[in-house]
N, C-alpha and C. Protein backbone atom coordinates (compact mmCIF):
# COMPACT_ATOMS: atom_id res chain seq x y z
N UNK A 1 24.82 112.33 102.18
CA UNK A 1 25.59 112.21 103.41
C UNK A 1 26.12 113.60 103.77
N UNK A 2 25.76 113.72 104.87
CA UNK A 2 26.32 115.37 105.70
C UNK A 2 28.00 115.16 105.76
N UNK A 3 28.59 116.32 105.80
CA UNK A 3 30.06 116.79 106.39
C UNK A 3 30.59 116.00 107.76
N UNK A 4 29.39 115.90 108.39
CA UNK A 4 29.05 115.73 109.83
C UNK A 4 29.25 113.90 109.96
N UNK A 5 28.55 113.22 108.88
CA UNK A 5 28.28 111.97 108.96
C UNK A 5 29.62 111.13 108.08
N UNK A 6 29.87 112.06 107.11
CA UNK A 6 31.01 111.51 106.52
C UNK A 6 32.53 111.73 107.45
N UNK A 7 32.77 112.50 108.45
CA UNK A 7 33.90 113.10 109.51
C UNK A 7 33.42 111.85 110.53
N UNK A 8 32.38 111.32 111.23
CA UNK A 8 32.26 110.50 111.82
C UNK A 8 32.31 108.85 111.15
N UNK A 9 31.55 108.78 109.57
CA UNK A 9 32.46 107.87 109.58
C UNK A 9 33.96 107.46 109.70
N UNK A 10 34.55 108.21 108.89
CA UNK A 10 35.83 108.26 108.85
C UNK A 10 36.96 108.12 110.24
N UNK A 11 36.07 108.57 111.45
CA UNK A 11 36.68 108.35 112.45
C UNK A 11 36.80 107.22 112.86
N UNK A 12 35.40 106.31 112.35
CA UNK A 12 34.86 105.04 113.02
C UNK A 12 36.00 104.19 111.99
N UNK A 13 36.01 104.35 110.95
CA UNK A 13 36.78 103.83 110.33
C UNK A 13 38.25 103.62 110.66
N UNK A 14 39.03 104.70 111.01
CA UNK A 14 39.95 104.95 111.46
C UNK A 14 40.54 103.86 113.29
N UNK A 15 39.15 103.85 113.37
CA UNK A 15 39.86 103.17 114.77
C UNK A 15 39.28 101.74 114.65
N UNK A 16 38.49 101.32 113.51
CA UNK A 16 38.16 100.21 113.13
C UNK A 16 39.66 99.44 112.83
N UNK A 17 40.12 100.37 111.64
CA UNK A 17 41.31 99.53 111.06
C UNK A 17 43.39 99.63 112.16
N UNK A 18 43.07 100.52 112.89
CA UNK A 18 43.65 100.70 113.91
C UNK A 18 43.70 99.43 115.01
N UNK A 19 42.69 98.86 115.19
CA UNK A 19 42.59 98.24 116.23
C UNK A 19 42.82 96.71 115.54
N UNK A 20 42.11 96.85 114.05
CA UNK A 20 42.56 95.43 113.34
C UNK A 20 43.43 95.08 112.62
N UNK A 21 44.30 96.57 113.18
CA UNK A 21 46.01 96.39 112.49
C UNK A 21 46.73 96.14 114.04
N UNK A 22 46.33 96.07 115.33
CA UNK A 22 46.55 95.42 116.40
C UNK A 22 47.59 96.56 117.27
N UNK A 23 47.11 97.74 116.71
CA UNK A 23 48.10 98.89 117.24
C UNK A 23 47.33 100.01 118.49
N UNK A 24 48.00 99.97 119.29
CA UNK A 24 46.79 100.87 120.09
C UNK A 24 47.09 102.47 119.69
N UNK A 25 46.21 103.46 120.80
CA UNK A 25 46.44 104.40 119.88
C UNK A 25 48.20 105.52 120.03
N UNK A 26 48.50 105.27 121.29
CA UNK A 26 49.60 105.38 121.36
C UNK A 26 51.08 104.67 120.57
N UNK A 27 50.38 103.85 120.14
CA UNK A 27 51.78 102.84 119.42
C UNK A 27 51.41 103.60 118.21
N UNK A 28 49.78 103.94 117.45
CA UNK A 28 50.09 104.43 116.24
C UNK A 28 50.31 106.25 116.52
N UNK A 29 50.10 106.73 117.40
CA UNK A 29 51.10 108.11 117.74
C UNK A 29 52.26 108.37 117.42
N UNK A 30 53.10 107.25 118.10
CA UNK A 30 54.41 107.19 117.97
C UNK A 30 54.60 106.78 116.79
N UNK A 31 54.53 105.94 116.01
CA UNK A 31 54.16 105.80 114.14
C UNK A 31 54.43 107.42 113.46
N UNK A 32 53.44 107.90 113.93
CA UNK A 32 53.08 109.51 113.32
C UNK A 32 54.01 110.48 113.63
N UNK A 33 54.34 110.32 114.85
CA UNK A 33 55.46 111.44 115.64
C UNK A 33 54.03 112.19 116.03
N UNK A 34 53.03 111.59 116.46
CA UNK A 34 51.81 112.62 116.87
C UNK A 34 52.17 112.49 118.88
N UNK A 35 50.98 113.42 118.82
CA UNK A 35 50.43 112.78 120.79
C UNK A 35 49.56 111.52 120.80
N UNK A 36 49.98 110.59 121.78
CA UNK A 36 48.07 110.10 121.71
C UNK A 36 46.89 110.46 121.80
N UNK A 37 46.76 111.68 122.07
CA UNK A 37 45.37 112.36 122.49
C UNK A 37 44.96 113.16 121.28
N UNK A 38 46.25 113.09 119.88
CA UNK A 38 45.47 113.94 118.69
C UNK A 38 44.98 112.55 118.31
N UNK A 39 45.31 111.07 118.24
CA UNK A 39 44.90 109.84 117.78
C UNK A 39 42.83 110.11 118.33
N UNK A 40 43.43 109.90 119.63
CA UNK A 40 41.75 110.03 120.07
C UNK A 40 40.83 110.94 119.67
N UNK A 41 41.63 112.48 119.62
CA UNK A 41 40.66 113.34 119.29
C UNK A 41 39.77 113.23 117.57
N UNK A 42 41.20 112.13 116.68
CA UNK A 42 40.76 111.89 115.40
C UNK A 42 40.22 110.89 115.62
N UNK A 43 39.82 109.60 116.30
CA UNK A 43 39.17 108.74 116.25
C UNK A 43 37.37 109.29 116.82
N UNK A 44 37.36 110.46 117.77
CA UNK A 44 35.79 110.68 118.38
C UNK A 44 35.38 111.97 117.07
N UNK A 45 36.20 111.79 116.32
CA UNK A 45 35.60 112.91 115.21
C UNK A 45 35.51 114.52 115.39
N UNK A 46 36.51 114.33 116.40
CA UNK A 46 36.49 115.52 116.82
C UNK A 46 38.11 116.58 116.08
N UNK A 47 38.76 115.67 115.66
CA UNK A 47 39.66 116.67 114.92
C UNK A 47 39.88 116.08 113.25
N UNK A 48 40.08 116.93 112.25
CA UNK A 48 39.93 117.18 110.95
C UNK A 48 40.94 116.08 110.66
N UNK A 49 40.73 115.37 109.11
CA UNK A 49 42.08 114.51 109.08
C UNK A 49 42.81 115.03 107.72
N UNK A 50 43.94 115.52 107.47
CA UNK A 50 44.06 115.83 106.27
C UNK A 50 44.01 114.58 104.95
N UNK A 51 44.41 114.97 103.84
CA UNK A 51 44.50 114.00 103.16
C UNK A 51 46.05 113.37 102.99
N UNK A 52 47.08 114.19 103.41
CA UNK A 52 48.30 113.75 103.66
C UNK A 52 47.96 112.64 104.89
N UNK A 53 47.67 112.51 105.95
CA UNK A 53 47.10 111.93 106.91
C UNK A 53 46.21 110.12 106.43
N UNK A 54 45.47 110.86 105.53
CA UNK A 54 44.61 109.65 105.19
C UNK A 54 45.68 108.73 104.40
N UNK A 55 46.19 109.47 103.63
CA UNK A 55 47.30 108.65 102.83
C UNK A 55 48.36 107.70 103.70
N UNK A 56 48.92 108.62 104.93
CA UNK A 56 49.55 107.94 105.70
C UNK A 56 48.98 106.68 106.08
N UNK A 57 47.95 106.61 107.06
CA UNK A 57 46.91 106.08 107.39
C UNK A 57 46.70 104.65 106.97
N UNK A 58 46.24 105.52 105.69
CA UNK A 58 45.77 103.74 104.58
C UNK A 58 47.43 103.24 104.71
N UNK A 59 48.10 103.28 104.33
CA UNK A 59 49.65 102.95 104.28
C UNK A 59 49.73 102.28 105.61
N UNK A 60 49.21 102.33 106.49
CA UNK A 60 49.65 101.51 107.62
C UNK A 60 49.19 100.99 108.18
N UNK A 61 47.69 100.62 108.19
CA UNK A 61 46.65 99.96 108.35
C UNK A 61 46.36 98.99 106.89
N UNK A 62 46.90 99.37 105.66
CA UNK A 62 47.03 98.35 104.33
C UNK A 62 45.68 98.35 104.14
N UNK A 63 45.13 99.31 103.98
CA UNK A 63 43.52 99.61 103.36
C UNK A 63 43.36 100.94 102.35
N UNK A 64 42.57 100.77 101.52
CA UNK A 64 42.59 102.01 100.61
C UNK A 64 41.99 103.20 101.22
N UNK A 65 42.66 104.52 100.78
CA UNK A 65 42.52 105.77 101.22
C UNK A 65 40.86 106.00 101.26
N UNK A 66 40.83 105.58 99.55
CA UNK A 66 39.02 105.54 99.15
C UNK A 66 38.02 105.01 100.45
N UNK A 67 38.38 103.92 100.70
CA UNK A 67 37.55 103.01 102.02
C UNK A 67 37.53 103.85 103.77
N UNK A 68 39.25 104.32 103.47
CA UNK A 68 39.33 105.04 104.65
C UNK A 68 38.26 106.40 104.52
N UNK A 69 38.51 107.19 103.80
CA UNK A 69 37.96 108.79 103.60
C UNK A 69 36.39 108.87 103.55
N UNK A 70 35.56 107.50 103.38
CA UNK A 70 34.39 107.39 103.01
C UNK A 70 34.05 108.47 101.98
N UNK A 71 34.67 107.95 100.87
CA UNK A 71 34.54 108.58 99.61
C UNK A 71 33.39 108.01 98.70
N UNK A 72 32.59 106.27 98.83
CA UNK A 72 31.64 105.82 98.32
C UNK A 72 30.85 105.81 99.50
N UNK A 73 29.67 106.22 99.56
CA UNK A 73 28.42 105.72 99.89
C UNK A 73 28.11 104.34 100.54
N UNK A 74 27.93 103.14 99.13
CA UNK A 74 27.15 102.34 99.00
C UNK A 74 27.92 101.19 99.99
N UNK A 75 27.69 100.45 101.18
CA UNK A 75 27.90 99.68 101.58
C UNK A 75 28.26 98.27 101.30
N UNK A 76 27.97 97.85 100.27
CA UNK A 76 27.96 96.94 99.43
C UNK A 76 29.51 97.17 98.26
N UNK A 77 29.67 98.88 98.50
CA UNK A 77 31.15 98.50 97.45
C UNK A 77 31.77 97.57 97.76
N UNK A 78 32.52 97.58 96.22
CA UNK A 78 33.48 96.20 96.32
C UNK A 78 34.60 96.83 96.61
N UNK A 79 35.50 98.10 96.96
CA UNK A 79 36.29 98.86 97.63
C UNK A 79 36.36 98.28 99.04
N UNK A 80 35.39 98.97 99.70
CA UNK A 80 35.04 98.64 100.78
C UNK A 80 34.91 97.48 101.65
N UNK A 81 34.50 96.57 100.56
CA UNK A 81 34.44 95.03 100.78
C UNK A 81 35.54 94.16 100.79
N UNK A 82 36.38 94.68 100.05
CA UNK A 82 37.79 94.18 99.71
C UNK A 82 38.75 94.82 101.07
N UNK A 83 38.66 95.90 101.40
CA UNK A 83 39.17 96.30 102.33
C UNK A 83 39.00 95.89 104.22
N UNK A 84 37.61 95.46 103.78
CA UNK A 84 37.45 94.50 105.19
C UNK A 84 37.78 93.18 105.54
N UNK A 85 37.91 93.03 104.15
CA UNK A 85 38.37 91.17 103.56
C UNK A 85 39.71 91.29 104.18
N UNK A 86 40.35 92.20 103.47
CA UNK A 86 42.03 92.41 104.27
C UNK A 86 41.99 92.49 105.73
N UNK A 87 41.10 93.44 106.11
CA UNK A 87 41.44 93.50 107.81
C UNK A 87 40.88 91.82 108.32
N UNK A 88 40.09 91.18 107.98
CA UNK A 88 39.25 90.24 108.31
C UNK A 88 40.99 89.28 108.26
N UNK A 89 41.69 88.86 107.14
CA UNK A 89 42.86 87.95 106.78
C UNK A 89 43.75 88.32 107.80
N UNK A 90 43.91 89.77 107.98
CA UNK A 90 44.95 90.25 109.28
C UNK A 90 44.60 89.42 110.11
N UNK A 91 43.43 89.36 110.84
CA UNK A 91 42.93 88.97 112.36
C UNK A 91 43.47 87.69 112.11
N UNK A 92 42.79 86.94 110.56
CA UNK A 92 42.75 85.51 111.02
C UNK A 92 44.22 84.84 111.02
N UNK A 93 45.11 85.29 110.08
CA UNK A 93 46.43 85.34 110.19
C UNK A 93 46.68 85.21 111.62
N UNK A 94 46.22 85.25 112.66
CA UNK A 94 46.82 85.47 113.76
C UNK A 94 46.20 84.13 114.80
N UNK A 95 45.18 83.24 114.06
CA UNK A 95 44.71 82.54 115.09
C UNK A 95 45.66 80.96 114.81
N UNK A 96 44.62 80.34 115.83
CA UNK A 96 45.85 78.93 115.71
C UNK A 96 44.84 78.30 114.85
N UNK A 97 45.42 76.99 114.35
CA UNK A 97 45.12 76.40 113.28
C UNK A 97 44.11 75.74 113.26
N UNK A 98 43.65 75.35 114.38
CA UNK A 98 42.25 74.36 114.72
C UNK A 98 41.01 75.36 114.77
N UNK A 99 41.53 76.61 115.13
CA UNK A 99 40.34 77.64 115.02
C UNK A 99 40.17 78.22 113.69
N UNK A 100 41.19 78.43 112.90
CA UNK A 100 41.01 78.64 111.51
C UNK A 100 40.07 77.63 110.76
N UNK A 101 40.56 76.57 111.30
CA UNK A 101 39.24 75.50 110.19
C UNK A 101 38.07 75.49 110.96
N UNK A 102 37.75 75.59 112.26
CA UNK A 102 36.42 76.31 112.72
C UNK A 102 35.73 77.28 111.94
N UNK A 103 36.60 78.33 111.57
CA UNK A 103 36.14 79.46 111.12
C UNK A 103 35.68 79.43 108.88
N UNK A 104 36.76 78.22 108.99
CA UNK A 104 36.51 78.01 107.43
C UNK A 104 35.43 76.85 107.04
N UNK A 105 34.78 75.86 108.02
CA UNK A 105 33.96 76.03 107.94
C UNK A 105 32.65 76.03 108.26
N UNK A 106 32.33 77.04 109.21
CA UNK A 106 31.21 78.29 109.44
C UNK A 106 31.16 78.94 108.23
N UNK A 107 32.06 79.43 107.36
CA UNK A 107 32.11 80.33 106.19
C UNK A 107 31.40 79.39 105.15
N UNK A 108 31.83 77.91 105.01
CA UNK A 108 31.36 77.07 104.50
C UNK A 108 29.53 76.98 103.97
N UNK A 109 29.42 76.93 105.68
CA UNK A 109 27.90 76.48 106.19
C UNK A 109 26.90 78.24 105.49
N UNK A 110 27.55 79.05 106.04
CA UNK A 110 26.90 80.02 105.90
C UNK A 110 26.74 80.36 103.99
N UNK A 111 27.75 80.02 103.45
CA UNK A 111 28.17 80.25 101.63
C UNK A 111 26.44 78.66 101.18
N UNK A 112 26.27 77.97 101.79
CA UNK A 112 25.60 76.76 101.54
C UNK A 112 24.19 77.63 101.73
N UNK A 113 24.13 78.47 102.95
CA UNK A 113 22.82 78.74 102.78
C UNK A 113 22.02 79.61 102.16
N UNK A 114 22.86 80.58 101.70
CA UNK A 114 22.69 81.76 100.77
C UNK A 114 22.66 81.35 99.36
């Protein structure tokens, strides 16, 4: 993985867990004491993130730094996997109750066919 590909994940990442922590990018600005426009410029990969930053970051989105920084590779980590599981519980945490058992089971049907 290039410099190039690992800075763009990390961005994608960044506004992945941003958006499924339900914060736009100005609400997480003001979080930071940043501008909104350094949020954007770190979400299009266009500005550097430190690791003080990433630390923040994971801390407020409740995902590991590791998952954030694209520090593994393999898509399939269980880091990684665990960390989407969380953003995935955020969302559903938030629906009403008749759609939750919609959704539990589809998870059902789909666990049956694999």
């Amino acid at each position: 993985m290039t410099e190039m590909d690992k800075k763009q994940i990390i961005a994608e990442r960044i506004k992945l867990a941003r958006e499924q922590a339900g914060l736009s990018q100005g609400k997480l600005a003001k979080i930071l004491n940043y501008h909104r426009p350094t949020i954007s410029e770190i979400e299009a990969g266009r500005r550097n993130v430190t690791a003080d930053e990433l630390s923040q970051l994971a801390d407020i989105f409740k995902v590991s730094v590791t998952w954030l920084s694209a520090a593994k590779d393999d898509p399939s980590d269980s880091d990684q996997n665990s960390s989407k599981i969380q953003l995935a519980a955020r969302e559903l945490s938030k629906i009403k109750k008749d759609d939750l058992d919609k959704v539990l089971n589809l998870l059902a049907t789909l666990r049956k066919k694999s």
